[in-house]
PDB file of N, CA and C in Angstrom:
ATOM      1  N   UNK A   1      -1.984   2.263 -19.086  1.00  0.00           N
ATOM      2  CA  UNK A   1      -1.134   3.198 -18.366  1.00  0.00           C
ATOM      3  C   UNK A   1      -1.729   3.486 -16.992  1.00  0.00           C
ATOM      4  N   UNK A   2      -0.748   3.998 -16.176  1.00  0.00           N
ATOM      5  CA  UNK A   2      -1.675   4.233 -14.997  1.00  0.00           C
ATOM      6  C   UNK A   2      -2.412   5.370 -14.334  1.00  0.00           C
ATOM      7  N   UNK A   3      -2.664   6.478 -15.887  1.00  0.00           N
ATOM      8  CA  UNK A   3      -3.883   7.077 -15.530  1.00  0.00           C
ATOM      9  C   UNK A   3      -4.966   6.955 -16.200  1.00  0.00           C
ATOM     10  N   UNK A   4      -4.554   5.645 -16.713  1.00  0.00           N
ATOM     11  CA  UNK A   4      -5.845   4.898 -17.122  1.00  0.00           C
ATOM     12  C   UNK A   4      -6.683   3.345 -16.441  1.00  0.00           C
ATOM     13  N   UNK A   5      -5.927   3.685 -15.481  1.00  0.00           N
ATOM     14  CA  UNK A   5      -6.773   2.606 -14.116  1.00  0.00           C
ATOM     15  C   UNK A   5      -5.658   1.245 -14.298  1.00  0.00           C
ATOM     16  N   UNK A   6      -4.666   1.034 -14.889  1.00  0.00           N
ATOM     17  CA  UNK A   6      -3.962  -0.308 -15.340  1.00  0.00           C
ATOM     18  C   UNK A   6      -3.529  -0.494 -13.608  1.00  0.00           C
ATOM     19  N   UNK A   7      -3.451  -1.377 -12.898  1.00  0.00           N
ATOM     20  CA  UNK A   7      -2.979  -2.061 -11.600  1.00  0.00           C
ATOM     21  C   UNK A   7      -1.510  -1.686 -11.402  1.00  0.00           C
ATOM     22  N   UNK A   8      -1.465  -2.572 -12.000  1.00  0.00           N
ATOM     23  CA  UNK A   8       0.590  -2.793 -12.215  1.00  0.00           C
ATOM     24  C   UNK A   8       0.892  -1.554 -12.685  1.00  0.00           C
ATOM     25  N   UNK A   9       0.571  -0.697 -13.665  1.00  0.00           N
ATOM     26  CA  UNK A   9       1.059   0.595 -14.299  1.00  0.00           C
ATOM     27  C   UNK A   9       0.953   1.474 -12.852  1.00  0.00           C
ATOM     28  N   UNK A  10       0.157   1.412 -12.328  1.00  0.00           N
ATOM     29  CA  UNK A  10      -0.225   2.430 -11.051  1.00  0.00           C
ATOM     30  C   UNK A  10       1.093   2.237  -9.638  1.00  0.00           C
ATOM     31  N   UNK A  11       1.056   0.733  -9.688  1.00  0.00           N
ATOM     32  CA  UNK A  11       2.216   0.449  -8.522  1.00  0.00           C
ATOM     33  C   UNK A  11       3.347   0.937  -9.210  1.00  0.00           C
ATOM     34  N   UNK A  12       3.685   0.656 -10.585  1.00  0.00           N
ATOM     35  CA  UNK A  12       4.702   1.102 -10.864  1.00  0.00           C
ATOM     36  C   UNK A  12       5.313   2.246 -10.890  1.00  0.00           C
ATOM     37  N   UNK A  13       4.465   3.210 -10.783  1.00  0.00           N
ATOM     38  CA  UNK A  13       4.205   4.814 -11.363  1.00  0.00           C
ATOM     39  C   UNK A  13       4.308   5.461 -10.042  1.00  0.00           C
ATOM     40  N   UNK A  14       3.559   4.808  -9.112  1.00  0.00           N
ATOM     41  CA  UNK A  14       3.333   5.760  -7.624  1.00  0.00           C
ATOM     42  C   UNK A  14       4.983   5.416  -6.950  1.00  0.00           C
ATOM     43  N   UNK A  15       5.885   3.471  -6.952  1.00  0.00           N
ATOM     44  CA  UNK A  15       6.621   3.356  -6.845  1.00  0.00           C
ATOM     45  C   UNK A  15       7.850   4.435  -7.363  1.00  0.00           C
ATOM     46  N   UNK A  16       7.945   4.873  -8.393  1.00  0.00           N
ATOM     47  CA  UNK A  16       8.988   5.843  -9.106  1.00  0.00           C
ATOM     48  C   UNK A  16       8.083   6.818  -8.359  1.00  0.00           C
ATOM     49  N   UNK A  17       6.983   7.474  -8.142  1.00  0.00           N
ATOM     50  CA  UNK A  17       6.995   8.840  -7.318  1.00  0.00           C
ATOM     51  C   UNK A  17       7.869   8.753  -6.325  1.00  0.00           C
ATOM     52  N   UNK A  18       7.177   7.796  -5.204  1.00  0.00           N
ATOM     53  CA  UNK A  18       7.323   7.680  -4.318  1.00  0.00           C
ATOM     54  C   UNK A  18       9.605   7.266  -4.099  1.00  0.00           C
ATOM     55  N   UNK A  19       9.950   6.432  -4.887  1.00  0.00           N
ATOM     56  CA  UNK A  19      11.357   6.411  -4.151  1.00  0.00           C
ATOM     57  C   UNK A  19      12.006   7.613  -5.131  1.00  0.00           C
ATOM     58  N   UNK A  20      11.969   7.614  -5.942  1.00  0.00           N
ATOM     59  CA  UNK A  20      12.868   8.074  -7.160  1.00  0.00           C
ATOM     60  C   UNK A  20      12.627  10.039  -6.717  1.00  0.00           C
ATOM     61  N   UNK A  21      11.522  10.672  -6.714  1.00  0.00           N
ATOM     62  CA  UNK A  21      11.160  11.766  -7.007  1.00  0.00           C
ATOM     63  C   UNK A  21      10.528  12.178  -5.594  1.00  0.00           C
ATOM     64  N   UNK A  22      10.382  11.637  -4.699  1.00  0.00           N
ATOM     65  CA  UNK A  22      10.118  11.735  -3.193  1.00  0.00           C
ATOM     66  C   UNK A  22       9.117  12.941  -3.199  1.00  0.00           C
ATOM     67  N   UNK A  23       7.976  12.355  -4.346  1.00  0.00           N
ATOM     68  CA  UNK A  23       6.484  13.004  -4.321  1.00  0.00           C
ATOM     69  C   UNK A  23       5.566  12.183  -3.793  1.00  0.00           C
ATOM     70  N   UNK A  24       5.269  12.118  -2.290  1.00  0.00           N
ATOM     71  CA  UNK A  24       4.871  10.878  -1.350  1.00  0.00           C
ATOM     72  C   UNK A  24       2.860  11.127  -1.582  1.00  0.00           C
ATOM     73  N   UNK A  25       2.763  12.342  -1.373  1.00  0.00           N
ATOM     74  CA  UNK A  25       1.177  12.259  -1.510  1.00  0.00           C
ATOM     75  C   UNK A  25       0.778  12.229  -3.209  1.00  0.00           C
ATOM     76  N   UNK A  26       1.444  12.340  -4.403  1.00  0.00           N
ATOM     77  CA  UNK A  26       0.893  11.845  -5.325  1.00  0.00           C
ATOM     78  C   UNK A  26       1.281  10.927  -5.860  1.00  0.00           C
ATOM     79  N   UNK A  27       2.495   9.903  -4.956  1.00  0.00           N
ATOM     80  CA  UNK A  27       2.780   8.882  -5.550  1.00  0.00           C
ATOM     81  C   UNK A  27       1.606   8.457  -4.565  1.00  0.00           C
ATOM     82  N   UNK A  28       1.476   8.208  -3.330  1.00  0.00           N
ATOM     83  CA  UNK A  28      -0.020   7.524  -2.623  1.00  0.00           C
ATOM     84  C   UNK A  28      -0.864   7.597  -3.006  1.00  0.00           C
ATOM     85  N   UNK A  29      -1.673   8.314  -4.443  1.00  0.00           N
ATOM     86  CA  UNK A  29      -2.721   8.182  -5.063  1.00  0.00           C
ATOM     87  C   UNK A  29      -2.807   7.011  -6.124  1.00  0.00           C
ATOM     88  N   UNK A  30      -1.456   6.948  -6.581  1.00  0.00           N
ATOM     89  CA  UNK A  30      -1.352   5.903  -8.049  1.00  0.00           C
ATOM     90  C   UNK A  30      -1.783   5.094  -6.527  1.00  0.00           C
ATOM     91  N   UNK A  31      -0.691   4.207  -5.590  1.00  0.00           N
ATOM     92  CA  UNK A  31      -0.617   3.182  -4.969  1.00  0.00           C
ATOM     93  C   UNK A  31      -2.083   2.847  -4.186  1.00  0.00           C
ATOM     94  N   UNK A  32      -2.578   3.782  -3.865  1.00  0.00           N
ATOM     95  CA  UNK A  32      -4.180   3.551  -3.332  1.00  0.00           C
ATOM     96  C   UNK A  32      -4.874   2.813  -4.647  1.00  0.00           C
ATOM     97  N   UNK A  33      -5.014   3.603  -5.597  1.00  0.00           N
ATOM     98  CA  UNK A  33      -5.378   3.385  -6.627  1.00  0.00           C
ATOM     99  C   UNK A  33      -5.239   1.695  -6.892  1.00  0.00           C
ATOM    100  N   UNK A  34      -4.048   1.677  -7.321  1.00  0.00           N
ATOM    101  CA  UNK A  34      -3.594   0.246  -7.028  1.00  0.00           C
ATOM    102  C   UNK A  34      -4.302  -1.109  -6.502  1.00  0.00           C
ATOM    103  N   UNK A  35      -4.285  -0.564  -5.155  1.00  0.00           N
ATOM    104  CA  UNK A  35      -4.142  -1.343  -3.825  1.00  0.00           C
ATOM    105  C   UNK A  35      -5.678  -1.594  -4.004  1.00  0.00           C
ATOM    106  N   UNK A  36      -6.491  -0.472  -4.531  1.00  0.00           N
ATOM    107  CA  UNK A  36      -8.112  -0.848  -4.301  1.00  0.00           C
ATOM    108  C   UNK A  36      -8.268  -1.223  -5.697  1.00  0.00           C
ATOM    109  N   UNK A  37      -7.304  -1.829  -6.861  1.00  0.00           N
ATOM    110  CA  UNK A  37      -7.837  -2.407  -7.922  1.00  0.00           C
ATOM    111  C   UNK A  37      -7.456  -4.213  -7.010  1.00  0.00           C
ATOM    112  N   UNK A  38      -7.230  -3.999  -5.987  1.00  0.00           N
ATOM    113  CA  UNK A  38      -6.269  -5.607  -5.396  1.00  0.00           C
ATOM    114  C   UNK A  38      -5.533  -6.230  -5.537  1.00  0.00           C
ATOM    115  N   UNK A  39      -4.464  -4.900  -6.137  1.00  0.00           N
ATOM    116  CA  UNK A  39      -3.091  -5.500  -5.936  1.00  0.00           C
ATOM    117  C   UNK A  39      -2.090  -5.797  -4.509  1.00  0.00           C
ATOM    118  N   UNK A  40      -1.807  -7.141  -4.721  1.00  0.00           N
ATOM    119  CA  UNK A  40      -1.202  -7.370  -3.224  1.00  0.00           C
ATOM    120  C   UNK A  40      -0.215  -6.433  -2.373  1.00  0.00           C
ATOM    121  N   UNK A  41       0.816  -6.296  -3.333  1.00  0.00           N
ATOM    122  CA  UNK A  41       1.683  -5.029  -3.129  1.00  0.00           C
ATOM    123  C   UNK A  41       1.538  -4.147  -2.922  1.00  0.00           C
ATOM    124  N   UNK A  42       0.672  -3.488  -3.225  1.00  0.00           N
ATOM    125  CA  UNK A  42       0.233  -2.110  -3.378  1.00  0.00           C
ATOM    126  C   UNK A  42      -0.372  -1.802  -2.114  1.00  0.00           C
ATOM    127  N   UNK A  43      -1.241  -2.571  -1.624  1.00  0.00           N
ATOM    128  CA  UNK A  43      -1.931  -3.132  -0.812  1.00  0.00           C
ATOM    129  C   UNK A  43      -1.136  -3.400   0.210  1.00  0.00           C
ATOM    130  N   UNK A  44       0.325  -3.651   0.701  1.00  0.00           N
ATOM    131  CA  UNK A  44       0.775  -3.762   1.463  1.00  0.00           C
ATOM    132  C   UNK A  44       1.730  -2.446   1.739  1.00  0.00           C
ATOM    133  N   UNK A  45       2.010  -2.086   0.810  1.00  0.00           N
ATOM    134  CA  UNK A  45       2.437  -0.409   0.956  1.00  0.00           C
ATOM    135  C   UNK A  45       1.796   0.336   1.470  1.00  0.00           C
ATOM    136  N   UNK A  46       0.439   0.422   1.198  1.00  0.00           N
ATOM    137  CA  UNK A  46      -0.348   1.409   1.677  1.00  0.00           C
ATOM    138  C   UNK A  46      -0.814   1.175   2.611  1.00  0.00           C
ATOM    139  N   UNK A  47      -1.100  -0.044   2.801  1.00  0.00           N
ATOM    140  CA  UNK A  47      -1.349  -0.578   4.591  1.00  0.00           C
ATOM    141  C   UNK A  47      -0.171   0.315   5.877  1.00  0.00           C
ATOM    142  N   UNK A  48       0.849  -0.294   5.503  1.00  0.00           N
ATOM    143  CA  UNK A  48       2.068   0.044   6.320  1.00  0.00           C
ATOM    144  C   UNK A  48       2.494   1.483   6.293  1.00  0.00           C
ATOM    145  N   UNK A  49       2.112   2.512   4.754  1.00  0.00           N
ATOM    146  CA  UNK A  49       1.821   3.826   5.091  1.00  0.00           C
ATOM    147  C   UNK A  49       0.976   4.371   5.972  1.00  0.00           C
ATOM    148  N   UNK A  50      -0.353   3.644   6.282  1.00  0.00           N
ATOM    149  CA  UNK A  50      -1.658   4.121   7.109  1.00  0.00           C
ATOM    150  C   UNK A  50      -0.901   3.821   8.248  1.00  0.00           C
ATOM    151  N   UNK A  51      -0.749   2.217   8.205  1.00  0.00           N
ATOM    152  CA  UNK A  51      -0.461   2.380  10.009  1.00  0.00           C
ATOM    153  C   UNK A  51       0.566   3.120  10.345  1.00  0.00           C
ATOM    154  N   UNK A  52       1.808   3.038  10.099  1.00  0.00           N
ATOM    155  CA  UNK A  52       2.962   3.987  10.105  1.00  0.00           C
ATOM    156  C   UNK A  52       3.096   5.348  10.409  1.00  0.00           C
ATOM    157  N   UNK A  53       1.734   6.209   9.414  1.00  0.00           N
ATOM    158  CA  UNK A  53       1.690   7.707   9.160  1.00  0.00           C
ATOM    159  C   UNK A  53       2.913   7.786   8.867  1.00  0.00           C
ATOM    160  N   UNK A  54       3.526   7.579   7.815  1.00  0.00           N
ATOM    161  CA  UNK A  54       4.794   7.899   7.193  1.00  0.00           C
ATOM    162  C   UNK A  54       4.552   9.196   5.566  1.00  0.00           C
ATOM    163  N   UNK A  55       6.050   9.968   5.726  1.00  0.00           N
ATOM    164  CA  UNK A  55       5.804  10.952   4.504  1.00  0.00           C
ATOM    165  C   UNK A  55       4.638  11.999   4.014  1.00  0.00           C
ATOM    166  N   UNK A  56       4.532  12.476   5.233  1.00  0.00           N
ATOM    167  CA  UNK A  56       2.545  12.826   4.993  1.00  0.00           C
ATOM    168  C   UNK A  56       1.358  12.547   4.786  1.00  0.00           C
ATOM    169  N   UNK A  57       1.675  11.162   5.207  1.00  0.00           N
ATOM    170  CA  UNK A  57       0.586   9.840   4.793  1.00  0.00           C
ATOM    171  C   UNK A  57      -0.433  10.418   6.429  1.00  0.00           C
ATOM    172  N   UNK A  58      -1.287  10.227   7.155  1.00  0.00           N
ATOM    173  CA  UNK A  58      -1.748  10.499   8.376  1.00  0.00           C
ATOM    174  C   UNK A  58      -2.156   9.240   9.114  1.00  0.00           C
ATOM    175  N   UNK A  59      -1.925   8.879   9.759  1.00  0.00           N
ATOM    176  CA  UNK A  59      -1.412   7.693  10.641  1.00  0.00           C
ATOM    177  C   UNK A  59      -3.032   7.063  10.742  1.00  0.00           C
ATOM    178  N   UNK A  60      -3.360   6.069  10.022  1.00  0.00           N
ATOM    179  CA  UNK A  60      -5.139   5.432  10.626  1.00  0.00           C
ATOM    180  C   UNK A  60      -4.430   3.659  10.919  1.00  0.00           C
ATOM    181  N   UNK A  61      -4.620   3.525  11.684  1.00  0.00           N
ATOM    182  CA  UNK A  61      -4.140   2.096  11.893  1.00  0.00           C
ATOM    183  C   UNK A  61      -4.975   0.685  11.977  1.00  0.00           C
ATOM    184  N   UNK A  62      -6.216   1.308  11.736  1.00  0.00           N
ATOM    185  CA  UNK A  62      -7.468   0.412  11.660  1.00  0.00           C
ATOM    186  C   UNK A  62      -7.530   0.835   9.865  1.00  0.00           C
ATOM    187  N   UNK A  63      -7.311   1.605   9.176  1.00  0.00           N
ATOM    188  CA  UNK A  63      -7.483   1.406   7.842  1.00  0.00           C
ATOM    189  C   UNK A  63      -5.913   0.619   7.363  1.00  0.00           C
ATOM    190  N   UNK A  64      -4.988   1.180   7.898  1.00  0.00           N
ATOM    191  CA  UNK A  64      -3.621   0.404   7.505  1.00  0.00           C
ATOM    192  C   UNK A  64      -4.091  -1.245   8.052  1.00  0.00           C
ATOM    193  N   UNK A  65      -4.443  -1.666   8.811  1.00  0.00           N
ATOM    194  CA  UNK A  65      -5.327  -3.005   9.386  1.00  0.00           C
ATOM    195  C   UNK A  65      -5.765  -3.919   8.447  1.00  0.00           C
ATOM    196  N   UNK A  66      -6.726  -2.995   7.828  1.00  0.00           N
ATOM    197  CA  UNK A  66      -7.487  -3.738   6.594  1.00  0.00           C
ATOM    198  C   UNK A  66      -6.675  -3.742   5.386  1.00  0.00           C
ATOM    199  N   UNK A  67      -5.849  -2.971   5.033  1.00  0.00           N
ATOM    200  CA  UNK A  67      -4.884  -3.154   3.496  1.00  0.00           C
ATOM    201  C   UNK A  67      -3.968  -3.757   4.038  1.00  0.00           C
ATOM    202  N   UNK A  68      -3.491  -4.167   5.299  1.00  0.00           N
ATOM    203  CA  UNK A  68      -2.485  -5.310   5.326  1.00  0.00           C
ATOM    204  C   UNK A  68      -3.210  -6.707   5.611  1.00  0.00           C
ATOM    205  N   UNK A  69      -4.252  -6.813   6.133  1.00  0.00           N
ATOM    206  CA  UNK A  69      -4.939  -7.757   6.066  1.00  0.00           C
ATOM    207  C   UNK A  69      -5.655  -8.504   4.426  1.00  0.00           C
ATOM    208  N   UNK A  70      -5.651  -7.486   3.700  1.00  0.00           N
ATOM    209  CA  UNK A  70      -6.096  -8.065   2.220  1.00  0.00           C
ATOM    210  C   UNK A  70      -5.050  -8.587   2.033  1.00  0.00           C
ATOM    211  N   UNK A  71      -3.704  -7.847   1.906  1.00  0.00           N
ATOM    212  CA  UNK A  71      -2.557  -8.387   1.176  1.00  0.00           C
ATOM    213  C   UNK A  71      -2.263  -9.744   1.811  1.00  0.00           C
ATOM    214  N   UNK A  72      -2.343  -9.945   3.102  1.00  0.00           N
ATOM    215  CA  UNK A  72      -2.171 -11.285   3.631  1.00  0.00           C
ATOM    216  C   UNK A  72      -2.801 -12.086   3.009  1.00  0.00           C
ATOM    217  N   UNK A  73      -3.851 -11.888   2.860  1.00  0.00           N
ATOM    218  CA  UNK A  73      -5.055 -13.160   2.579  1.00  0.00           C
ATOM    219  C   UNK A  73      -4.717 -13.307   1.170  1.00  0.00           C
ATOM    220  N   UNK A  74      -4.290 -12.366   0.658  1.00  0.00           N
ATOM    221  CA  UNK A  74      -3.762 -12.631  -0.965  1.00  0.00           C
ATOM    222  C   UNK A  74      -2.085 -13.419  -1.075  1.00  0.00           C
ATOM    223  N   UNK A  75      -2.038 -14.012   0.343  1.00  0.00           N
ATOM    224  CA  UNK A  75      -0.611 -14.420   0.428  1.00  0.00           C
ATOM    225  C   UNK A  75       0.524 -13.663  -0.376  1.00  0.00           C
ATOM    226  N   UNK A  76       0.278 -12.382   0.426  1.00  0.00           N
ATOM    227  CA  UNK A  76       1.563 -11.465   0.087  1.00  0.00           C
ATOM    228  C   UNK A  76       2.870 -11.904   1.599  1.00  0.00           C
ATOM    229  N   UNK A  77       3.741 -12.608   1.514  1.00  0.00           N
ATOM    230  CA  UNK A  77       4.833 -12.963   2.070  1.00  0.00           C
ATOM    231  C   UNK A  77       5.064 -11.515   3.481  1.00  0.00           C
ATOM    232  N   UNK A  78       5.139 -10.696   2.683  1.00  0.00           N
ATOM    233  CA  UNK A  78       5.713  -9.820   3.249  1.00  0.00           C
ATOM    234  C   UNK A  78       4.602  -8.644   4.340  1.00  0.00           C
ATOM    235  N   UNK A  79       3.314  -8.737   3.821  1.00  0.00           N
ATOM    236  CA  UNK A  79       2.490  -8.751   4.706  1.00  0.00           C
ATOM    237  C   UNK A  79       1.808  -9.819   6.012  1.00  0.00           C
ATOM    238  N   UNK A  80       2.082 -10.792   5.364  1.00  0.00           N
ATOM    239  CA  UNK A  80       1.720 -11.974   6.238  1.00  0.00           C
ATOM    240  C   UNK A  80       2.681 -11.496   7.936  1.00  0.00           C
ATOM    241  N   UNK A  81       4.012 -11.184   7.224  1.00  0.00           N
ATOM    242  CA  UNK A  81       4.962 -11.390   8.422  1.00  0.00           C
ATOM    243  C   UNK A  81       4.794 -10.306   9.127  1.00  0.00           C
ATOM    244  N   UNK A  82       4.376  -8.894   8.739  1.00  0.00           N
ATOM    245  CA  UNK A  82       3.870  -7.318   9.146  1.00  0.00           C
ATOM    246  C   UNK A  82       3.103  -7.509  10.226  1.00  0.00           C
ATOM    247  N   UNK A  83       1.943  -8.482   9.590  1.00  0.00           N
ATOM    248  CA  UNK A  83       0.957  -8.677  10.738  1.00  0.00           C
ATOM    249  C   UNK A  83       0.864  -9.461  12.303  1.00  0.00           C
ATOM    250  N   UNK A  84       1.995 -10.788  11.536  1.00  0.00           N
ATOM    251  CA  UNK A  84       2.068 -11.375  12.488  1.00  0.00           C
ATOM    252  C   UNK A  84       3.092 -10.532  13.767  1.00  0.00           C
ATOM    253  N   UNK A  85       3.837  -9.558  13.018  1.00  0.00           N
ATOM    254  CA  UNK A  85       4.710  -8.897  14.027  1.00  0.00           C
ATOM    255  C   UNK A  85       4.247  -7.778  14.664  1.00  0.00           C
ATOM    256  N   UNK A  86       3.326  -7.186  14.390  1.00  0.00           N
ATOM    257  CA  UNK A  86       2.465  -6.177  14.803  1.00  0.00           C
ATOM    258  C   UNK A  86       0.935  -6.784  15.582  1.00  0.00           C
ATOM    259  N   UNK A  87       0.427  -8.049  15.841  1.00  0.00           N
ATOM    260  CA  UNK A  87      -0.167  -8.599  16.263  1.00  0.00           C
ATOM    261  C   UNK A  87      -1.568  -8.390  15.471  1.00  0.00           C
ATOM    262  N   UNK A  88      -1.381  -7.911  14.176  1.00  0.00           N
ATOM    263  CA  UNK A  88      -2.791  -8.161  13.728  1.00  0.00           C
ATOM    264  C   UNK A  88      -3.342  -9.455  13.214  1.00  0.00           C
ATOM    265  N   UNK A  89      -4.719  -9.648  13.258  1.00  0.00           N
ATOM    266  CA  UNK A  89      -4.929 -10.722  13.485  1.00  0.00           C
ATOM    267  C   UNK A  89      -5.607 -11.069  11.745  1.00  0.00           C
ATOM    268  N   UNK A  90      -5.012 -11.925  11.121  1.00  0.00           N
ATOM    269  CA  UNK A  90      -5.479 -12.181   9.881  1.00  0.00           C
ATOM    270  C   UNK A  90      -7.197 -12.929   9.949  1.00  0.00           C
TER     271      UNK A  90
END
């Protein structure tokens, strides 16, 4: 489950905070959570929350940097293209 450290349970869980119940700072704990077990997804959410500063997230764009840069290198599709459009450099 995902307050028992499970990856996927955590994206899944912070995902339903986050769209369904629009609880943005404790769905960003499952998805951190997530993202630093190395899930790609998760990892690209929370990237694009940092850089963004979206929903009460606080805007770091050198930490959003590095979680979109993992997800790339983990050939996440959808980070790959983030970066290349934002000029970060994989």
């Amino acid at each position: 489950t995902a307050d028992k450290g499970n990856s996927s349970a955590q994206l899944r869980y912070g995902m339903h905070l986050w769209q369904k119940e629009n609880n943005y700072i404790e769905a960003f704990k499952y998805l951190k959570n997530s993202a630093n077990s190395k899930d790609p997804a998760a990892m690209f959410i929370v990237g694009k929350a940092y850089w963004n500063g979206i929903n009460g997230i606080v805007q770091d764009k050198a930490l959003g940097a590095q979680y979109l840069k993992s997800a790339a290198a983990e050939a996440h599709p959808k980070a790959k293209n983030f970066c290349d459009e934002q000029g970060i450099l994989i």
